[in-house]
Each structure stands twice: as C-alpha cells, then as structure tokens.
Protein backbone atom coordinates (compact mmCIF):
# COMPACT_ATOMS: atom_id res chain seq x y z
CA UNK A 1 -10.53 15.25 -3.29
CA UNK A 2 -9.27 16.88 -0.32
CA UNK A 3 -8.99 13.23 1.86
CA UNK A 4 -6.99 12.15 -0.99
CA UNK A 5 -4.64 14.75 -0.88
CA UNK A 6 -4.00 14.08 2.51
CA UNK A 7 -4.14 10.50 2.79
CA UNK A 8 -1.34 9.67 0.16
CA UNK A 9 -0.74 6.28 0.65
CA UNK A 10 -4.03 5.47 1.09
CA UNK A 11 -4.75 6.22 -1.96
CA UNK A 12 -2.33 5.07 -3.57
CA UNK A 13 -3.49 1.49 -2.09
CA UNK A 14 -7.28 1.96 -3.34
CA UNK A 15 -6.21 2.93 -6.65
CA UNK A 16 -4.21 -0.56 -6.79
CA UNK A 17 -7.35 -2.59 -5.38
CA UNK A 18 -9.04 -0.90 -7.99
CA UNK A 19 -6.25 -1.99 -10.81
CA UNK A 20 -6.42 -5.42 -9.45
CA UNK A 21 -10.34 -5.70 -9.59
CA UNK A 22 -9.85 -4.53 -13.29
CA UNK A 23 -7.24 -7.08 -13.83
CA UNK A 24 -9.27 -9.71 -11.96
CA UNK A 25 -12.21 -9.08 -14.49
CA UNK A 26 -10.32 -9.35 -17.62
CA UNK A 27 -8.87 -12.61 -16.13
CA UNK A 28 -12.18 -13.88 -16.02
CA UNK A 29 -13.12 -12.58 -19.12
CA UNK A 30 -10.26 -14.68 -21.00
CA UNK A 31 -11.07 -17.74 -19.33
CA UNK A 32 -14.80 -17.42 -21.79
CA UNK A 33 -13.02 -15.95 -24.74
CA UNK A 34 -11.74 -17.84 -28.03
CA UNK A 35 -8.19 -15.70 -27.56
CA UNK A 36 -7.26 -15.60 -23.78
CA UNK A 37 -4.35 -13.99 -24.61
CA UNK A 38 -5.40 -10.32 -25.52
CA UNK A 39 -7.70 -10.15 -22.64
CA UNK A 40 -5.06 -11.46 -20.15
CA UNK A 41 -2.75 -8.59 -21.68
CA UNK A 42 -4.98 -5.85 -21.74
CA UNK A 43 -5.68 -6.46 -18.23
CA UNK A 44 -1.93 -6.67 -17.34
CA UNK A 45 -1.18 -3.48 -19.35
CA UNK A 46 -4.07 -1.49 -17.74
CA UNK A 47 -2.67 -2.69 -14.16
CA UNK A 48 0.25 -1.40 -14.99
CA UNK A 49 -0.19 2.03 -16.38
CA UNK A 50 -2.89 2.37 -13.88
CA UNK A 51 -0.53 1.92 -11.05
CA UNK A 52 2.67 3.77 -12.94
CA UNK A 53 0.23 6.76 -13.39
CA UNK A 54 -0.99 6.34 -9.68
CA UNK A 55 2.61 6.23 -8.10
CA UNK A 56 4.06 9.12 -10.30
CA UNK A 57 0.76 11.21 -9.21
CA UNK A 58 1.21 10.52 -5.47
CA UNK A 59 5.28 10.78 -5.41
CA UNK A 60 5.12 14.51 -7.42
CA UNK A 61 2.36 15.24 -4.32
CA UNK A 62 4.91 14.18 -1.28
CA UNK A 63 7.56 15.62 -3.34
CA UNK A 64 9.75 12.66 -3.71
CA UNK A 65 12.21 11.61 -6.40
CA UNK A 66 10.69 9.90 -9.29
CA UNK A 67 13.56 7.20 -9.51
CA UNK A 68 11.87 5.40 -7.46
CA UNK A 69 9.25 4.76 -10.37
CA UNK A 70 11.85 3.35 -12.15
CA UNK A 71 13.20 1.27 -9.11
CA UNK A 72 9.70 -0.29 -9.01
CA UNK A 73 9.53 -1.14 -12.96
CA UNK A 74 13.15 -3.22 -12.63
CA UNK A 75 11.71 -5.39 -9.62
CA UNK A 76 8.53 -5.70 -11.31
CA UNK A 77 10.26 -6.92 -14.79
CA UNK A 78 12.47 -8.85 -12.89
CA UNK A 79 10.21 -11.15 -11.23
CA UNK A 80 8.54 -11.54 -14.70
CA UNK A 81 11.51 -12.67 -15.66
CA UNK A 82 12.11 -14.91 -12.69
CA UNK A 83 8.84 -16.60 -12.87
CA UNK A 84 9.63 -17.43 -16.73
CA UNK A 85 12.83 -18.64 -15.45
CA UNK A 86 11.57 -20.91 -13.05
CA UNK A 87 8.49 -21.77 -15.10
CA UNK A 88 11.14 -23.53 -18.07
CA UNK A 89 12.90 -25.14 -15.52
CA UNK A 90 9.83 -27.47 -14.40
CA UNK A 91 9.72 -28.47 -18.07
CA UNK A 92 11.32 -32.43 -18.60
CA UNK A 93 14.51 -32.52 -20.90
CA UNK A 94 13.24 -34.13 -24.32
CA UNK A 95 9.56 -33.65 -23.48
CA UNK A 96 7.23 -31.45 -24.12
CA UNK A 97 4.80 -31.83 -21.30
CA UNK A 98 4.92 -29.80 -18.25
CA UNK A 99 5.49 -31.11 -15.05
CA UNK A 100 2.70 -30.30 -11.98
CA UNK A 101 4.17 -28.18 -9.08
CA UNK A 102 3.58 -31.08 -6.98
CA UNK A 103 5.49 -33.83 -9.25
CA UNK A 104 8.19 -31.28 -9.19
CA UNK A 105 8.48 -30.58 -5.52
CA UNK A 106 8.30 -34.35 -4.90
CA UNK A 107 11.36 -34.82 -7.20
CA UNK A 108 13.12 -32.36 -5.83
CA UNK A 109 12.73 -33.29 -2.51
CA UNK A 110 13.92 -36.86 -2.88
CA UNK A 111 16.80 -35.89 -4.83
C-alpha cells in the first residue's frame, strides 16, 4: 500500500488498465449474448465509476481541488456527444442504411 501512496499517478494509470480490461471483457461478453446492450453498459458504467472513484481517491491524496473531477466528466460527456454527432451525420438523407467510414471519406473527399 505504501508504493501506492507514493506513486500517485501510477496508480492511478493501473487502476484505469484495470477498468479497461473489465470493460474489454464485458465487450466481449455482449458480442455472445442475446442483449448486447446491458453488457456493453454495465461495462461502460463500471469504467466509469471505477475511474471517478480512482481520480477522487488519488486527487484528496496530492491534495488537489476536486473540480477537476468535474472538468474530466464534461470532456468525457462531450465527446459522447460528439461521436453521436458525427455518427448521424454519416447517415444518407431519406435512408435508413448507414454509410461505411470508407464510402464516407471517399465522398467527402471528392466533394
């Protein structure tokens, strides 16, 4: 416990490869399962509070402001909200069917 104490950001990173692994697993999990969906979100939600817990833990033990918690949840729900963005816009008008990255990059780049 004590190399953890002093190795903050270290530790911090470790806990996150951790998260991810756990993330990684559910991911694979879904791809077997009837509902993707739940295990996809599960895995998302325990990457998050895993890594919310793990910042809040390691900023209260270097004594910095906690704002920046809440710096890191606005970037993080804003590139959610960027990928969706982005994601609708490779979508045809009048169609349903989505259009491959490379289709759309092609298109774009001849326009």
């Amino acid at each position: 416990m004590k190399w953890f104490k002093e190795h903050l950001n270290w530790t911090y990173v470790i806990i996150l490869i951790i998260a991810f692994a756990i993330e990684i697993l559910f991911i694979g999990l879904a791809s077997v399962a009837d509902n993707p969906w739940i295990f996809i979100l599960v895995g998302s939600l325990l990457y998050f509070i895993l890594s919310i817990a793990a910042g809040i833990w390691v900023l209260l033990e270097k004594g910095q402001s906690l704002w920046y918690i809440a710096l890191a949840i606005i970037f993080y729900l804003g590139f959610l909200i960027l990928v969706l963005i982005l994601r609708n816009k490779r979508i045809k008008q009048g169609e349903t069917q989505i259009i491959s990255d490379t289709d759309y990059y092609k298109n774009r780049e001849s326009k």
